[in-house]
C-alpha atoms as a PDB file:
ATOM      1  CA  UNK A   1       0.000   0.000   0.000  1.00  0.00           C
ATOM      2  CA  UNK A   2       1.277   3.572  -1.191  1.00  0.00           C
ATOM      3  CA  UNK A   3       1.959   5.822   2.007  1.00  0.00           C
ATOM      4  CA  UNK A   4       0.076   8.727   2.207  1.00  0.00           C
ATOM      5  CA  UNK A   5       1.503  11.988   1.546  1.00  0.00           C
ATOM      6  CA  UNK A   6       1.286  14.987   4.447  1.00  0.00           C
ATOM      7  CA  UNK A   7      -1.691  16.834   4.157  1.00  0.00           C
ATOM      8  CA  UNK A   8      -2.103  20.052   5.586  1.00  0.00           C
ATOM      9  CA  UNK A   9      -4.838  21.247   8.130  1.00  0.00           C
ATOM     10  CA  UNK A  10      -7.451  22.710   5.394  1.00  0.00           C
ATOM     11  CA  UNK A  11      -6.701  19.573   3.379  1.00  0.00           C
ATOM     12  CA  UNK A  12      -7.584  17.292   6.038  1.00  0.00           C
ATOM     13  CA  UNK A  13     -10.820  19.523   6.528  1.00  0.00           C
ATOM     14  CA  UNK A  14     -11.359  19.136   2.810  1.00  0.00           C
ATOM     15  CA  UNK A  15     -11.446  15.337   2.685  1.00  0.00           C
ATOM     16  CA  UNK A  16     -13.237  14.934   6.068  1.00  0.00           C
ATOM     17  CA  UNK A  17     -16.353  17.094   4.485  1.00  0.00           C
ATOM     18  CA  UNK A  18     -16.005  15.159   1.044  1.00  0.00           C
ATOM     19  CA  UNK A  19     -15.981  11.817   3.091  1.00  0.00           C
ATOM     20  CA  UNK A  20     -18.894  13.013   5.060  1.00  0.00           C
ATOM     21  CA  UNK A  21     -20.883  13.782   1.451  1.00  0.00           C
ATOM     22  CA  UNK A  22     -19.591  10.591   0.174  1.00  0.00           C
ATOM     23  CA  UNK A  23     -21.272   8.983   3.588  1.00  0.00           C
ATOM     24  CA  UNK A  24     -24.410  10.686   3.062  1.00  0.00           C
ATOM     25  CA  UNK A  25     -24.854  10.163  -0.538  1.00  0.00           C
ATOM     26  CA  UNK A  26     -24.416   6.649  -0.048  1.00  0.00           C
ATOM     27  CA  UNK A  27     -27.094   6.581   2.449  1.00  0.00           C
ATOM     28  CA  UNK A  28     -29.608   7.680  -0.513  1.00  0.00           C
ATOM     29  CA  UNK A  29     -29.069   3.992  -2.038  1.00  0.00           C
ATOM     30  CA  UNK A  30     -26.097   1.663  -3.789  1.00  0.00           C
ATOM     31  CA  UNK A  31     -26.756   2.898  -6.773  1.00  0.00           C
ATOM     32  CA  UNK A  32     -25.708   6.497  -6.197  1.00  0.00           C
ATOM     33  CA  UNK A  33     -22.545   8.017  -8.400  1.00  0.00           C
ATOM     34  CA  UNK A  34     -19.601   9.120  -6.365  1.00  0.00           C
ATOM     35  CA  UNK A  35     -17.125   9.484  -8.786  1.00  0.00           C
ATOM     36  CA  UNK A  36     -17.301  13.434  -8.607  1.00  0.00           C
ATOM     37  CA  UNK A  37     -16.569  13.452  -4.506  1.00  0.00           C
ATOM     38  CA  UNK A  38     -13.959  10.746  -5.317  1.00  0.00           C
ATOM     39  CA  UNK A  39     -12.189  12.298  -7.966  1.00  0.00           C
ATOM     40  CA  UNK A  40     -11.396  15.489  -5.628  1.00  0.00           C
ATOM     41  CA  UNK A  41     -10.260  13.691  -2.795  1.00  0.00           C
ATOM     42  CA  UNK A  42      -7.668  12.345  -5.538  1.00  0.00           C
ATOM     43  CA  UNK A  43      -6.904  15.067  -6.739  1.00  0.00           C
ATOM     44  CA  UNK A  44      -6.331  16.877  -3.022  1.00  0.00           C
ATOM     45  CA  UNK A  45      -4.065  14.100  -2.191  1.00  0.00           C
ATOM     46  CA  UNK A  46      -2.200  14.546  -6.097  1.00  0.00           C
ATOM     47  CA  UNK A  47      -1.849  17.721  -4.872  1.00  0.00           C
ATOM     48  CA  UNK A  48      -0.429  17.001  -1.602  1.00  0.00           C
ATOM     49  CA  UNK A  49       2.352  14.384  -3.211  1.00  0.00           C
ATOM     50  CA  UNK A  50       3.956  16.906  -6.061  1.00  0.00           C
ATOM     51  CA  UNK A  51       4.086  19.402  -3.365  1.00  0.00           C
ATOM     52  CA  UNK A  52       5.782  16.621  -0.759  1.00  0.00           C
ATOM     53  CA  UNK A  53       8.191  15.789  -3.621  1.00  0.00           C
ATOM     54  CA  UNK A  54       9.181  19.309  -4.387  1.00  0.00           C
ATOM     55  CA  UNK A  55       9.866  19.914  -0.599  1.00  0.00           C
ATOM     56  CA  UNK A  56      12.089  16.737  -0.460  1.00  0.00           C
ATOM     57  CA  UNK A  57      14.031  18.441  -3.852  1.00  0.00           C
END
């Protein structure tokens, strides 16, 4: 398993509140989409990794 990169504190809020939508939209049924919610919490922890490697430069 890839380790995770350092996130900073609005990050962290970021993915907690997209986790929480991801929680409640999955409430609604199985057969809800979300790819959207998904696709920003990978792109917040892209993020997070390019800036980690250009620290370690």
């Amino acid at each position: 398993m890839a380790q995770e990169p350092p996130l900073t504190a609005a990050e962290k809020a970021k993915v907690a509140l997209l986790t929480a939508r991801m929680c409640k939209r999955s409430l609604a049924g199985e057969h809800v989409d979300l790819g959207d919610l998904q696709r920003k919490v990978d792109r917040i922890l892209d993020d997070a990794t390019k800036r980690a490697e250009n620290n370690a430069r």
